[in-house]
Protein backbone atom coordinates (compact mmCIF):
# COMPACT_ATOMS: atom_id res chain seq x y z
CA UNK A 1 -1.70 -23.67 11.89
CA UNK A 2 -2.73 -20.85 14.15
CA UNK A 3 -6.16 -20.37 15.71
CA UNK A 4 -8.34 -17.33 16.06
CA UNK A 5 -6.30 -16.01 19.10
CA UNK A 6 -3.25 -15.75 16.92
CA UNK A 7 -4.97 -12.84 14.58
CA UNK A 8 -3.16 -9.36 14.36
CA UNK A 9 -3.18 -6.98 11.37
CA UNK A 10 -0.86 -8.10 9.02
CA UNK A 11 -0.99 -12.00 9.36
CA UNK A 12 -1.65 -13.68 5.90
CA UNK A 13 -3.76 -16.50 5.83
CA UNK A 14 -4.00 -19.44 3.52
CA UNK A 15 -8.04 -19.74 2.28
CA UNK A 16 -9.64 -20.40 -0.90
CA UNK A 17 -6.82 -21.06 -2.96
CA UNK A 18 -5.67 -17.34 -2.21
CA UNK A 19 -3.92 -15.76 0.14
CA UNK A 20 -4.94 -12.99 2.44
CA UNK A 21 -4.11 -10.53 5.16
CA UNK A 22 -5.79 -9.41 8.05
CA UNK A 23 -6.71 -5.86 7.32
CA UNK A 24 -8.19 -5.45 10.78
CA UNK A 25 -10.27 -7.92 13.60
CA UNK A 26 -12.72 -7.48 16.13
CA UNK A 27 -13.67 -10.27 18.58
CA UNK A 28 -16.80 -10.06 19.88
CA UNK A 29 -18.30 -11.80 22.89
CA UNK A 30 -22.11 -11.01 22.95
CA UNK A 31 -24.31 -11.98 25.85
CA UNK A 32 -26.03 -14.77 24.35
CA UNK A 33 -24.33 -17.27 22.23
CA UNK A 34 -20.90 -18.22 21.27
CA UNK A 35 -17.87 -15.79 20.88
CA UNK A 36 -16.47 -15.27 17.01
CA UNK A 37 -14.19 -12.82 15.55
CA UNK A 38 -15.18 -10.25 12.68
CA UNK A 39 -12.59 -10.12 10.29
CA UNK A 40 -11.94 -7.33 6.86
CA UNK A 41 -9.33 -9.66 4.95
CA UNK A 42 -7.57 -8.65 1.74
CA UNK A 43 -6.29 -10.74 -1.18
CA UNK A 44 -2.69 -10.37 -2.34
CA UNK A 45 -3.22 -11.78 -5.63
CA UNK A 46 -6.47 -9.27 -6.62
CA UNK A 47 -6.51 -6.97 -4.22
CA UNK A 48 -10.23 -7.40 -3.51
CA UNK A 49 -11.55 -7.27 0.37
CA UNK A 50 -13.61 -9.64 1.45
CA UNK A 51 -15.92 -9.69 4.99
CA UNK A 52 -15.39 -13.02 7.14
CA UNK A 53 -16.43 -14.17 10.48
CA UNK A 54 -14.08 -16.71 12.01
CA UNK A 55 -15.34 -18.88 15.05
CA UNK A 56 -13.33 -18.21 18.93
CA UNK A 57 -10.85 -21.02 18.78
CA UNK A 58 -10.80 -21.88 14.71
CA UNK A 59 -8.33 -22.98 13.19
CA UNK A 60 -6.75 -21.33 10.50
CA UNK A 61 -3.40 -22.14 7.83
CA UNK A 62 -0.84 -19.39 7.69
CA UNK A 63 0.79 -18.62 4.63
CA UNK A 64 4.88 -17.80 5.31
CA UNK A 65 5.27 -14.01 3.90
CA UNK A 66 8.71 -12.47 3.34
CA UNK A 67 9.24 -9.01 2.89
CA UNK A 68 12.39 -8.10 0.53
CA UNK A 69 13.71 -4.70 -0.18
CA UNK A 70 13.99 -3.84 -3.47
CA UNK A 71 15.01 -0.67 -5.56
CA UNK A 72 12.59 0.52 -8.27
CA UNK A 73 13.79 0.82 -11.63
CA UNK A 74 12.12 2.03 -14.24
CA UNK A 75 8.92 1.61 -15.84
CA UNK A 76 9.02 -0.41 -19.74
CA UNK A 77 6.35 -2.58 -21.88
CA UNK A 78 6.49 -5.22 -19.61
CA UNK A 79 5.87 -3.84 -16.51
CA UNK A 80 7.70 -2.47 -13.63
CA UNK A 81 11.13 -3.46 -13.02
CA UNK A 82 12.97 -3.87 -9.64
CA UNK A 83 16.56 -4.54 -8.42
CA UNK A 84 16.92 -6.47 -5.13
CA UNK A 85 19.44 -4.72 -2.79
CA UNK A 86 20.70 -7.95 -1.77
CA UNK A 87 20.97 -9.91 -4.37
CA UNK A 88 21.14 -7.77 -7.41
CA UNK A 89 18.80 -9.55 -8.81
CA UNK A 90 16.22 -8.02 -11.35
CA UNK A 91 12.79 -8.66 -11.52
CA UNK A 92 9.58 -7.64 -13.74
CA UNK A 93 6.03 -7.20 -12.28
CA UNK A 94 2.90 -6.07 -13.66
CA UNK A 95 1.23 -2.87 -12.49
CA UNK A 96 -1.59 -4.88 -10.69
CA UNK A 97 0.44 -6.18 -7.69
CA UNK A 98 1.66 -2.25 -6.98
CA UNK A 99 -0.48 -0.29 -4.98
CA UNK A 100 -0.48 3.72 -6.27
CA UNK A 101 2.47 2.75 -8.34
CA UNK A 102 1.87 6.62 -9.76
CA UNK A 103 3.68 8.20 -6.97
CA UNK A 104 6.66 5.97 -7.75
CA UNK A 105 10.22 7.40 -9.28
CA UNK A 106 13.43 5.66 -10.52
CA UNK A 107 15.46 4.78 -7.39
CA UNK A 108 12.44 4.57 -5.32
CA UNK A 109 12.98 1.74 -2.59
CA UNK A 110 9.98 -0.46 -1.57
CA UNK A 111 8.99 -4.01 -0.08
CA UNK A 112 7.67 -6.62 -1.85
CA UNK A 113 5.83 -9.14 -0.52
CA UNK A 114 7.06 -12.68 -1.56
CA UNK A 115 5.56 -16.07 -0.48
CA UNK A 116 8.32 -17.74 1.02
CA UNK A 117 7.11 -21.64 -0.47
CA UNK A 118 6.81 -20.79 -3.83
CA UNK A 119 8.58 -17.27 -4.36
CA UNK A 120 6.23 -15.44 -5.89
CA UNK A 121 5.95 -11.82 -5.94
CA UNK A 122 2.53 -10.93 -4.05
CA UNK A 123 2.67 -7.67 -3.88
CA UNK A 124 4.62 -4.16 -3.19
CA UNK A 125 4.20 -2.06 -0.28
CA UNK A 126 5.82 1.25 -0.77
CA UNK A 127 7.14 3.48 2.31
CA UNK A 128 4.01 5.30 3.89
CA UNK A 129 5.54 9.06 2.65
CA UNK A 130 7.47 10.14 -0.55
CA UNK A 131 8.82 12.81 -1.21
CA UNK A 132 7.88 14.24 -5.01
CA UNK A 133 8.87 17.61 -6.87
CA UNK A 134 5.89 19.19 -7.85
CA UNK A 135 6.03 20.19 -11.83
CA UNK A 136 2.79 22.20 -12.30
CA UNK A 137 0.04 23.80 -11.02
CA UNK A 138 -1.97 26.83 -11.19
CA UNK A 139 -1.00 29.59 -8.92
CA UNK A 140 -2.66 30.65 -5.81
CA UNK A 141 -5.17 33.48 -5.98
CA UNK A 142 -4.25 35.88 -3.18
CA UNK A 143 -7.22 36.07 -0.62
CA UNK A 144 -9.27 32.88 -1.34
CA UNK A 145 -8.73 31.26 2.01
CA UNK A 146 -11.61 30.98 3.47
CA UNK A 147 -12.14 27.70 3.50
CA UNK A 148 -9.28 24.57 3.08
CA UNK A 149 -9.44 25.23 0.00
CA UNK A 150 -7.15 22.80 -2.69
CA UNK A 151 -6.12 22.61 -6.54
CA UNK A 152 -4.17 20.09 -8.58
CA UNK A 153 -0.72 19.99 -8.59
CA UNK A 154 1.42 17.41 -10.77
CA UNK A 155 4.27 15.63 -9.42
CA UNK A 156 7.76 14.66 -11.04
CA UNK A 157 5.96 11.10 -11.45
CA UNK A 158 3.11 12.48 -13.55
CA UNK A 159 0.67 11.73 -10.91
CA UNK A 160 -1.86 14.31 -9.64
CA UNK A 161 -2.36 15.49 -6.01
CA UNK A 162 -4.85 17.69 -4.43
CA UNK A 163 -2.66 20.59 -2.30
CA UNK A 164 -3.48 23.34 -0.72
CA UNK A 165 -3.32 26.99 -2.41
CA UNK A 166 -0.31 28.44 -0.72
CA UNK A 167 1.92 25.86 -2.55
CA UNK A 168 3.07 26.35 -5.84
CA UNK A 169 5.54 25.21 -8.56
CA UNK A 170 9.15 23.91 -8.25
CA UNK A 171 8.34 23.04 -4.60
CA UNK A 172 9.28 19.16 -2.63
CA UNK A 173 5.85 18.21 -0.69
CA UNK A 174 5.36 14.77 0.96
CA UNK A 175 2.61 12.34 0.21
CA UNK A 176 0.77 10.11 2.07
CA UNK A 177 0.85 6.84 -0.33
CA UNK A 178 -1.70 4.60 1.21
CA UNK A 179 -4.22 7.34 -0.09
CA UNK A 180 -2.60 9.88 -2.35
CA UNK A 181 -3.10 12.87 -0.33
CA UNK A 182 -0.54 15.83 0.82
CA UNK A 183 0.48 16.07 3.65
CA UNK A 184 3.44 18.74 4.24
CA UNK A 185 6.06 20.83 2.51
CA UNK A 186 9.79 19.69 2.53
CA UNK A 187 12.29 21.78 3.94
């Protein structure tokens, strides 16, 4: 049990017959009335976000959350297979629990969340940059700068990422995975 003092981003909580984590929280103390704490949470079973306003001073469960390191695979029918560094230990998830599992490649390491009571896989955070090979895209036209301009470029992973015009083919380029986006040229 922890109460609404206890909140800080990343602190699953046990509600609903789900489990959640505390995307971000506000308290607010207005001048009239009683003080309560805004709340975004997010499940780890669906993925879904969800609004909530907690009392000051409630009392909340806390749901025990491991984080394991784990090497990615590959990719088959069943879903997306991992190897736990520790252990050795191989396990199969579906493609629901991974977060922008497009910009993953074989050998890829990543977390995944496991609830500690009943050791099951909630979800899998990968690191916030990866480095990819870009495969195709369209060359730059000479000149058309004037604004930040971007194309399409696809990655060794076959997903597609919005870069800007001075990068081309055959060319490493880091990407941001907690939205997809560029954001530099390897060296």
């Amino acid at each position: 049990m922890a109460s609404t003092a206890d909140f800080k981003n990343g602190l699953c909580l046990e509600m609903n017959n789900d489990i959640y984590t505390i995307v971000e929280f506000q308290h607010v103390k207005p001048g009239k009335g009683a003080a309560f704490v805004r709340t975004k949470l997010k499940s780890l079973r669906s993925g879904k976000v969800l609004d909530k306003t907690f009392s000051a001073g409630e009392k909340v469960t806390t749901a025990r959350v491991e984080k394991r390191p784990h090497q990615f695979l590959y990719k088959d029918d069943l879903g997306y297979n991992f190897m736990d560094t520790e252990t050795f230990e191989q396990i199969s998830l579906e493609e629901k629990l991974i977060e922008r599992a497009n910009l993953m490649k074989d050998g890829q390491m990543v977390d995944i969340l496991v609830h500690a009571e009943t050791e099951t896989p909630l979800s899998v955070e990968l690191p916030p940059f990866v480095e990819l090979m870009i495969t195709y895209t369209e060359p730059g036209i000479k000149g058309d700068t004037a604004t930040n301009a971007l194309k399409p470029a696809i990655v060794e992973t076959g997903a597609t990422v919005m870069v800007p015009l001075f990068v081309d083919q055959d060319i490493m380029i880091k990407v941001d995975t907690r939205d997809g986006s560029y954001s530099e040229r390897v060296k």
